[in-house]
PDB file of N, CA and C in Angstrom:
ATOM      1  N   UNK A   1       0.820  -1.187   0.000  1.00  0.00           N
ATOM      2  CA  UNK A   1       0.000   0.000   0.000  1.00  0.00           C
ATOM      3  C   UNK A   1       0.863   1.248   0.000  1.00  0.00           C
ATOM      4  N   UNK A   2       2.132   1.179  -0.278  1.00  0.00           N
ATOM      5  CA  UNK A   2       2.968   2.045   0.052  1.00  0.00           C
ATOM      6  C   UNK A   2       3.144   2.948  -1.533  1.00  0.00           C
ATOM      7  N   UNK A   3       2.559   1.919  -2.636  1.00  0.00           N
ATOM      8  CA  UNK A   3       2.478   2.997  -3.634  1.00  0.00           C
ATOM      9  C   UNK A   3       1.169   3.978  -3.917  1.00  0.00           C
ATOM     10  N   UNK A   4      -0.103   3.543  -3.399  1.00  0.00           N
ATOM     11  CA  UNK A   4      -0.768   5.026  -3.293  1.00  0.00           C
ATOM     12  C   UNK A   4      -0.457   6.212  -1.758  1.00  0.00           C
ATOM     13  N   UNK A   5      -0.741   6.972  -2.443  1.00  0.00           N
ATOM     14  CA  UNK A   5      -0.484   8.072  -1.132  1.00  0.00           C
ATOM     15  C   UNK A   5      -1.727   8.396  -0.299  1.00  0.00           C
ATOM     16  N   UNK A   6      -1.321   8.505   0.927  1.00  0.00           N
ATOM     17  CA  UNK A   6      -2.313   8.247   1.989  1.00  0.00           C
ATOM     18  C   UNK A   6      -3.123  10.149   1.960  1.00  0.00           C
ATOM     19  N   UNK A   7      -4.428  10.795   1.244  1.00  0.00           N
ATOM     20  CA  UNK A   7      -5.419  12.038   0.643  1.00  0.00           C
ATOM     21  C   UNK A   7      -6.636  11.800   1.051  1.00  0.00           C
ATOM     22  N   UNK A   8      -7.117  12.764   1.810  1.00  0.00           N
ATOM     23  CA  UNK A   8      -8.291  12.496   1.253  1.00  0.00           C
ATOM     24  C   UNK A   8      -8.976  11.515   0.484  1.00  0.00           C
ATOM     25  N   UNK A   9      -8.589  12.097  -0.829  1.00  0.00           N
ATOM     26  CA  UNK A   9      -9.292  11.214  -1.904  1.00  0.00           C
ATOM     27  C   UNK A   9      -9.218   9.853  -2.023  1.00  0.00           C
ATOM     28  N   UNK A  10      -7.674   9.368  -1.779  1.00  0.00           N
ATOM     29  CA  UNK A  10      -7.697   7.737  -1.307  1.00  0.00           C
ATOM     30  C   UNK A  10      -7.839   7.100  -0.170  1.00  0.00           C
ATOM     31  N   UNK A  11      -8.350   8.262   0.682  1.00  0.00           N
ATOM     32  CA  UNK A  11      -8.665   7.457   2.126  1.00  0.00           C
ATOM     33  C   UNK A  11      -9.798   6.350   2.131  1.00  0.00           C
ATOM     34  N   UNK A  12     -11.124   6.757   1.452  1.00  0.00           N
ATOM     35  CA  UNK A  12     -12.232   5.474   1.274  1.00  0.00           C
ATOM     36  C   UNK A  12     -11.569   4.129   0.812  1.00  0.00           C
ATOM     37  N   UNK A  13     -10.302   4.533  -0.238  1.00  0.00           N
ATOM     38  CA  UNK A  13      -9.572   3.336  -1.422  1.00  0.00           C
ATOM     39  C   UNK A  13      -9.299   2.368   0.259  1.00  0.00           C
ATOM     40  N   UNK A  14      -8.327   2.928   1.168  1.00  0.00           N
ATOM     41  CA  UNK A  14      -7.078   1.579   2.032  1.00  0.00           C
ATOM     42  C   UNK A  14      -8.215   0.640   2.185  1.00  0.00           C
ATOM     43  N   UNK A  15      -9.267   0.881   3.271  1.00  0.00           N
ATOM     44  CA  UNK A  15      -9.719  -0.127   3.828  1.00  0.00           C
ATOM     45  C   UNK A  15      -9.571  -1.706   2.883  1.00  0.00           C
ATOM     46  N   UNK A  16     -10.392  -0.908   1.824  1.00  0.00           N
ATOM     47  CA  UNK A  16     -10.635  -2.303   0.476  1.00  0.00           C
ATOM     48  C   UNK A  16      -8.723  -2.584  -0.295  1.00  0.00           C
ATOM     49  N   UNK A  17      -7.785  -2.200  -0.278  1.00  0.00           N
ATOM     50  CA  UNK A  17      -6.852  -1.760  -0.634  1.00  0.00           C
ATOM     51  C   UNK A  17      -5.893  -2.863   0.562  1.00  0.00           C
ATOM     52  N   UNK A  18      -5.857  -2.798   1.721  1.00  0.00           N
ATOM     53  CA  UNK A  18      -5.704  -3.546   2.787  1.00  0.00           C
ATOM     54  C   UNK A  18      -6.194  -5.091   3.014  1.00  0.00           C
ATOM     55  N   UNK A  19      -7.589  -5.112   2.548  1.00  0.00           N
ATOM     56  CA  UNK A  19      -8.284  -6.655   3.030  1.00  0.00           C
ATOM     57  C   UNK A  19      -7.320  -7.184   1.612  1.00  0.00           C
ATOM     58  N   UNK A  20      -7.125  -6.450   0.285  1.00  0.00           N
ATOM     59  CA  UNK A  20      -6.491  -7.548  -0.901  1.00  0.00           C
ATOM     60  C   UNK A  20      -5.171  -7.762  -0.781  1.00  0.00           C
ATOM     61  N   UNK A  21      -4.707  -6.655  -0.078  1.00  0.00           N
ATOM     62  CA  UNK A  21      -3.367  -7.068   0.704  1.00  0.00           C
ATOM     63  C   UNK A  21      -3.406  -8.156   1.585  1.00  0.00           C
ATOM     64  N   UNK A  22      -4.152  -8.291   2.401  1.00  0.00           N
ATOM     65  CA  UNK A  22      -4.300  -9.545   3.290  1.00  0.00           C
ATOM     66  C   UNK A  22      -4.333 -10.694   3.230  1.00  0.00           C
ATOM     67  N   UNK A  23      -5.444 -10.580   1.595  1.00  0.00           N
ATOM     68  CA  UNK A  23      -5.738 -11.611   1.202  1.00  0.00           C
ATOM     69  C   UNK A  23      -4.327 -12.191   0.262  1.00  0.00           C
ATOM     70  N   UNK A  24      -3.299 -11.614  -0.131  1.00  0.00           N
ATOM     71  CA  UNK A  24      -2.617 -11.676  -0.808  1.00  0.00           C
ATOM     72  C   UNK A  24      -1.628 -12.201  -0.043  1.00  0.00           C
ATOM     73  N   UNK A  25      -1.380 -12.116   1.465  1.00  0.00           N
ATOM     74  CA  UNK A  25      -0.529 -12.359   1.737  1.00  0.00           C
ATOM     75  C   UNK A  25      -0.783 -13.467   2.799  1.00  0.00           C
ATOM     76  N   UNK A  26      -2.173 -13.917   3.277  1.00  0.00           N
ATOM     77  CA  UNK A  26      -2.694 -15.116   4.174  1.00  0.00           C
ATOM     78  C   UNK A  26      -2.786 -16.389   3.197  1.00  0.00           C
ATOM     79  N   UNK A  27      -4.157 -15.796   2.464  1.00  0.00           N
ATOM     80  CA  UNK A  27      -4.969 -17.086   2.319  1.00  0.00           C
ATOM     81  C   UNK A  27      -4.266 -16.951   0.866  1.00  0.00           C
ATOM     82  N   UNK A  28      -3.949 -16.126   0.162  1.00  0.00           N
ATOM     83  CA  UNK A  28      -3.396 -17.103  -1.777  1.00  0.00           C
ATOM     84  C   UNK A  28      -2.117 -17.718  -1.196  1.00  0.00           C
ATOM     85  N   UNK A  29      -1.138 -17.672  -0.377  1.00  0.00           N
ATOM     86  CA  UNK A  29       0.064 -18.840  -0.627  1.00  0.00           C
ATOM     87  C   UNK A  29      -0.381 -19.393  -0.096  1.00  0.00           C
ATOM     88  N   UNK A  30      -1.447 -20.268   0.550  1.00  0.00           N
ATOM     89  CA  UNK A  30      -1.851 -20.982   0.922  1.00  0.00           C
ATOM     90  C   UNK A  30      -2.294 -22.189  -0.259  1.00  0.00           C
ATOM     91  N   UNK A  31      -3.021 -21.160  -1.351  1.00  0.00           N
ATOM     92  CA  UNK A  31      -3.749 -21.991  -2.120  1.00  0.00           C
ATOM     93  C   UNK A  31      -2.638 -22.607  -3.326  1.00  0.00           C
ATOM     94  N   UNK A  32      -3.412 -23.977  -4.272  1.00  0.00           N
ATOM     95  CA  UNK A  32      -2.220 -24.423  -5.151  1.00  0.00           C
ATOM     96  C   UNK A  32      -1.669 -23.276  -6.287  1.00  0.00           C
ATOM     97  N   UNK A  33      -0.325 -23.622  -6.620  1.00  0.00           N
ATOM     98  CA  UNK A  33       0.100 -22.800  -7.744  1.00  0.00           C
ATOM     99  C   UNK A  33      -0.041 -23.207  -8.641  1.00  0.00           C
ATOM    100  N   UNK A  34      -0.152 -22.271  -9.602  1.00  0.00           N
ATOM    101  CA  UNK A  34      -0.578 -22.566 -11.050  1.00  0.00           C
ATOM    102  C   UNK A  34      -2.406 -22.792 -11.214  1.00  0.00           C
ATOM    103  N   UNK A  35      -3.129 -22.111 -10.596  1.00  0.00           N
ATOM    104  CA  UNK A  35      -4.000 -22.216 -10.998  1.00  0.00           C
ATOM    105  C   UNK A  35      -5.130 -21.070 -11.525  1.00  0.00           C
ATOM    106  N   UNK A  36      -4.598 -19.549 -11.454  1.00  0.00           N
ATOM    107  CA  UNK A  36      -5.065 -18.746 -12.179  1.00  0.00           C
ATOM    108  C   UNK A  36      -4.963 -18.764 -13.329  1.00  0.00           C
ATOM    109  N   UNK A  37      -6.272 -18.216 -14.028  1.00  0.00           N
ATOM    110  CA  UNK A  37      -6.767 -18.687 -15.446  1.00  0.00           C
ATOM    111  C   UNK A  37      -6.162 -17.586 -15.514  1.00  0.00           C
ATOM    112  N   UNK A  38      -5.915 -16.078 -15.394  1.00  0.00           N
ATOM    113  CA  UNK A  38      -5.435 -14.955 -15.785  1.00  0.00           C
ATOM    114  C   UNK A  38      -4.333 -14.516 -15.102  1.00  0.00           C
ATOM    115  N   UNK A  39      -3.424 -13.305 -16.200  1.00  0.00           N
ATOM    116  CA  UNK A  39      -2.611 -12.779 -15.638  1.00  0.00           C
ATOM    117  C   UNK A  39      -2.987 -11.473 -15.964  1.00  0.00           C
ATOM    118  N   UNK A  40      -2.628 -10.255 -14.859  1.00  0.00           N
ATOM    119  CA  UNK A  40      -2.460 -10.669 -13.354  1.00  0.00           C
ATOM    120  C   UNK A  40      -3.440 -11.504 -12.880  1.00  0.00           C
ATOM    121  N   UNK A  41      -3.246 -12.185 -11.696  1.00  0.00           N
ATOM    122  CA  UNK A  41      -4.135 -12.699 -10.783  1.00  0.00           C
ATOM    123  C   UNK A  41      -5.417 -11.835 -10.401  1.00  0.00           C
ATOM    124  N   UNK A  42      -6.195 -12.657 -10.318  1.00  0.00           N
ATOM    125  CA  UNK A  42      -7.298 -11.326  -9.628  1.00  0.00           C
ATOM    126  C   UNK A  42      -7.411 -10.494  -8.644  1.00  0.00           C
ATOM    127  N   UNK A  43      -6.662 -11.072  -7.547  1.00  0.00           N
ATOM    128  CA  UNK A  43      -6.029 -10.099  -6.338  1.00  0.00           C
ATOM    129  C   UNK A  43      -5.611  -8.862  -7.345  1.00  0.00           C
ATOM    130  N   UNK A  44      -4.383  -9.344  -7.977  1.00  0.00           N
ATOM    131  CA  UNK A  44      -3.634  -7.975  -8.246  1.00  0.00           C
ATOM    132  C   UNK A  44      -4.620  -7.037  -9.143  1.00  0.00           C
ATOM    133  N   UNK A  45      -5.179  -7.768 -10.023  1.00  0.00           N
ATOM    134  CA  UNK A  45      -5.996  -6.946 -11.363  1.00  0.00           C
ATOM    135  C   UNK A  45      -7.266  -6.069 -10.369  1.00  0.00           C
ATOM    136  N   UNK A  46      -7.836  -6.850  -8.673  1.00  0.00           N
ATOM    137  CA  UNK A  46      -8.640  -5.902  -8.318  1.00  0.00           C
ATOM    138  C   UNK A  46      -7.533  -4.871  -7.421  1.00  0.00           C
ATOM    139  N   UNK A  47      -6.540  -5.327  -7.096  1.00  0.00           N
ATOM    140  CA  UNK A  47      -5.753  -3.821  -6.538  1.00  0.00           C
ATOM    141  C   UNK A  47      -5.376  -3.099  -7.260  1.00  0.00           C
ATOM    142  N   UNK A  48      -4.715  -3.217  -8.411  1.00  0.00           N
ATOM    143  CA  UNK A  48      -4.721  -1.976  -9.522  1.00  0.00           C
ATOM    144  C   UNK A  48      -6.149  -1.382  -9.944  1.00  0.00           C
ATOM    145  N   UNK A  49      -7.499  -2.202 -10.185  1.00  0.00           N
ATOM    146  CA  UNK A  49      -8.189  -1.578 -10.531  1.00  0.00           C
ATOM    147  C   UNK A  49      -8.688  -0.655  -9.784  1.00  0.00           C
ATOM    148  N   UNK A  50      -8.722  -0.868  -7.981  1.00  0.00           N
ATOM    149  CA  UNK A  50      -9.196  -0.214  -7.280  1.00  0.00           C
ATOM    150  C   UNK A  50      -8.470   1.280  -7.479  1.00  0.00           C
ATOM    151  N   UNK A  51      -6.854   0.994  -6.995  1.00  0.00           N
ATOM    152  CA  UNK A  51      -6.332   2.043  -7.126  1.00  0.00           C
ATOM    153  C   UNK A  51      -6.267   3.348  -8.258  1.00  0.00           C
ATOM    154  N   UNK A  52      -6.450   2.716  -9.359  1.00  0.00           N
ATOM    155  CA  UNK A  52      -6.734   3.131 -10.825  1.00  0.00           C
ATOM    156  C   UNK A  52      -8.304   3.957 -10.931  1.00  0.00           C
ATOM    157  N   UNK A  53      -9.272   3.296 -10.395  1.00  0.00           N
ATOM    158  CA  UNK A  53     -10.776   3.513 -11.042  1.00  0.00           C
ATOM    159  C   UNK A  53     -11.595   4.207  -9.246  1.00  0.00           C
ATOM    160  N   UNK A  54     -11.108   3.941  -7.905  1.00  0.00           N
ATOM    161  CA  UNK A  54     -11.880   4.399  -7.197  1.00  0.00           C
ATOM    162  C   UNK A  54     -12.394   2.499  -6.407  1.00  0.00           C
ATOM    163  N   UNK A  55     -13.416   3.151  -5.949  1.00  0.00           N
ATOM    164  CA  UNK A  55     -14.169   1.980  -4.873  1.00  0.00           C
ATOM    165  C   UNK A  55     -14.977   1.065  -5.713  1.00  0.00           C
ATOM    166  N   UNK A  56     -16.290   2.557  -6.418  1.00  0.00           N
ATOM    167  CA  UNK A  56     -17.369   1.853  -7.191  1.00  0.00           C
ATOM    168  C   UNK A  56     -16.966   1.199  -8.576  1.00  0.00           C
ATOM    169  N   UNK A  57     -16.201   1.723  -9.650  1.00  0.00           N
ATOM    170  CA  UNK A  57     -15.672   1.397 -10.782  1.00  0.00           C
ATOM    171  C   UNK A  57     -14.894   0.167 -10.690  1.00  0.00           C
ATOM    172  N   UNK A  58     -13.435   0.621  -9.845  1.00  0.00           N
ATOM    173  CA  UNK A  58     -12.562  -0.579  -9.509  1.00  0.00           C
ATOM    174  C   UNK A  58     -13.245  -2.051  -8.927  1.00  0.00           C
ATOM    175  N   UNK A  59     -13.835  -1.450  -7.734  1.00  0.00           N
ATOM    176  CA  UNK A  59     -15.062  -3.043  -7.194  1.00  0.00           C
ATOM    177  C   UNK A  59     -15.630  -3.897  -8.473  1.00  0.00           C
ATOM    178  N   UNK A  60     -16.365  -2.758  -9.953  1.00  0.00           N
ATOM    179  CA  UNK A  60     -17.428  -3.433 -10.351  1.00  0.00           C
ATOM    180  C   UNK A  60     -16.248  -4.085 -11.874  1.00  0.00           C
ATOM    181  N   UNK A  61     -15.220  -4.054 -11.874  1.00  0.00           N
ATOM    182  CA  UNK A  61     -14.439  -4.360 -12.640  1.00  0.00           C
ATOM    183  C   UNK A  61     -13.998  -5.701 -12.135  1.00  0.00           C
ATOM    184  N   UNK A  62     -13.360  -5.820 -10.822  1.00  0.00           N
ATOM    185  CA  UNK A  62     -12.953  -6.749 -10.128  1.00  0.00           C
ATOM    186  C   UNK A  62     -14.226  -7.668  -9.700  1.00  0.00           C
ATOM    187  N   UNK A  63     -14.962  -7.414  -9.587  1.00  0.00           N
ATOM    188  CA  UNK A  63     -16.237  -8.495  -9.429  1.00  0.00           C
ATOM    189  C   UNK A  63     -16.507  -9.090 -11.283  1.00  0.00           C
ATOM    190  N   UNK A  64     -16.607  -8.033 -11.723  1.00  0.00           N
ATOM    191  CA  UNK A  64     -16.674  -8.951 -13.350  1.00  0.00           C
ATOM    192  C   UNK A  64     -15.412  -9.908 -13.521  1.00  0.00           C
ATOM    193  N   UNK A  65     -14.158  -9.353 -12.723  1.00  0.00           N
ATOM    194  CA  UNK A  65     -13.129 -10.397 -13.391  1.00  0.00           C
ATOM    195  C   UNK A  65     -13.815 -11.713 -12.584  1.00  0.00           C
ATOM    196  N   UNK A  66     -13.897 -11.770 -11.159  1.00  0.00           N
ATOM    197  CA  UNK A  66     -14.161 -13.022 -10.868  1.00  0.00           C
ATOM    198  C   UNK A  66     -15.141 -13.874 -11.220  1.00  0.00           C
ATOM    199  N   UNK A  67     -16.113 -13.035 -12.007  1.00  0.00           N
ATOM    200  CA  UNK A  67     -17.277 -14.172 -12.586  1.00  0.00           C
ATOM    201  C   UNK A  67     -16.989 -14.705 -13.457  1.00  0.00           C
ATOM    202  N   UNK A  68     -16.134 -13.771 -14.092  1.00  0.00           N
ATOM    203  CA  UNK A  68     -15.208 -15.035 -15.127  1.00  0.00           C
ATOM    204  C   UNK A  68     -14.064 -15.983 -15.093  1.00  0.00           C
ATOM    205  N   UNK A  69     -13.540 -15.811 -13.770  1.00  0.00           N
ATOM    206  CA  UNK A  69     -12.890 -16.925 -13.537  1.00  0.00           C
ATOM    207  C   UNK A  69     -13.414 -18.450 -13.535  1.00  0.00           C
ATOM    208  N   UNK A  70     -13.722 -18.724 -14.303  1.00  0.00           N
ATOM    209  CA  UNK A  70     -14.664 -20.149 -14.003  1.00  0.00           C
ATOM    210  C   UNK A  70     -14.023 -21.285 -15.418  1.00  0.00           C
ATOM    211  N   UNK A  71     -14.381 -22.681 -15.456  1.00  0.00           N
ATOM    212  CA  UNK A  71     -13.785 -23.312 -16.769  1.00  0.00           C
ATOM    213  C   UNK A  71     -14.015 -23.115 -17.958  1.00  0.00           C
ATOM    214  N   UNK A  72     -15.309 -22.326 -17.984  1.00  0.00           N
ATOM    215  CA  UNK A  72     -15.445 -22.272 -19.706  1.00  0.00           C
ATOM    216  C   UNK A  72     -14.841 -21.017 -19.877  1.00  0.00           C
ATOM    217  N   UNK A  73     -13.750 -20.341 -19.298  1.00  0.00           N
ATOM    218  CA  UNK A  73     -13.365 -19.159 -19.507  1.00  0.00           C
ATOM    219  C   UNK A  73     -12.017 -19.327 -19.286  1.00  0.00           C
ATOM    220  N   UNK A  74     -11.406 -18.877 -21.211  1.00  0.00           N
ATOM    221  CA  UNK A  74      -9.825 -19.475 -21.478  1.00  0.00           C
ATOM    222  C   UNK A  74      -8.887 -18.812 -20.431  1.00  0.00           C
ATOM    223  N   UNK A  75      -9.780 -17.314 -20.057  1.00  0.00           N
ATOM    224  CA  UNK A  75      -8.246 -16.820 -19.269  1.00  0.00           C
ATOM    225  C   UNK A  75      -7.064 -16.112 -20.586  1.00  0.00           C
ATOM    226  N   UNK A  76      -6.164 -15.799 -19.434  1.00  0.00           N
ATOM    227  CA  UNK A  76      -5.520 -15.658 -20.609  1.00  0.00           C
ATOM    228  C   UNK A  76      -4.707 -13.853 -19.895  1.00  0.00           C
ATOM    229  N   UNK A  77      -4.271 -13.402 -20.323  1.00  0.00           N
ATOM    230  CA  UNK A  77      -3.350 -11.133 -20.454  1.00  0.00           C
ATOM    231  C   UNK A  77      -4.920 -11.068 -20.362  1.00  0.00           C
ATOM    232  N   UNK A  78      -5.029 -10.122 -19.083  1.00  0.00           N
ATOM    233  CA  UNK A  78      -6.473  -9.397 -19.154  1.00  0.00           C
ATOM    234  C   UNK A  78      -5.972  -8.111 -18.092  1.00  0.00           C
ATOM    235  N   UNK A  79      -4.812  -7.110 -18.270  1.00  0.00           N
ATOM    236  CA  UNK A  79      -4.703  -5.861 -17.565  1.00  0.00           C
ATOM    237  C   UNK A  79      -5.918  -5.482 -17.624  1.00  0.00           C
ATOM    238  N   UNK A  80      -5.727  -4.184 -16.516  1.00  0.00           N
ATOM    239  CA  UNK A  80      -6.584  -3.266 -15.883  1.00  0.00           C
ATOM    240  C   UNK A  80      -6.777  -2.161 -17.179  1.00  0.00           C
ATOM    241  N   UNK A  81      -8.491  -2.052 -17.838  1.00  0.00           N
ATOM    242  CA  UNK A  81      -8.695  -1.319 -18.869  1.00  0.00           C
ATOM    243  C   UNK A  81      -7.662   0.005 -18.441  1.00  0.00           C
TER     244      UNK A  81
END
């Protein structure tokens, strides 16, 4: 979290900005490797998006990536629009 700067404007961003940090650093090495269909991972693609787009935009970007994480979906380079 040390590359956005702690404003106003990104103060709403940490909270959500923090739990994908968390999650990034508890529960994914936990889980097996090699099994994201995309690169980046979705952790990362929703922390750039957040940081990039805000709460509402970034959230509704990062919730579309994960509905497509599923098998009939090749995956595949899917950066942050």
């Amino acid at each position: 979290m040390r590359d956005i700067p702690i404003t106003l404007k990104n103060l709403p961003r940490l909270p959500f900005l923090a739990l994908i940090r968390l999650y990034q650093m508890v529960i994914s090495p936990a889980l097996p490797t090699g099994t994201c269909r995309f690169e980046p991972s979705c952790s990362h693609f929703s922390y750039q998006a957040i940081v990039k787009y805000g709460i509402i935009k970034g959230g509704a970007l990062s919730i579309w990536r994960v509905l497509r994480c599923q098998p009939l979906h090749p995956g595949g380079y899917d950066p942050v629009p």
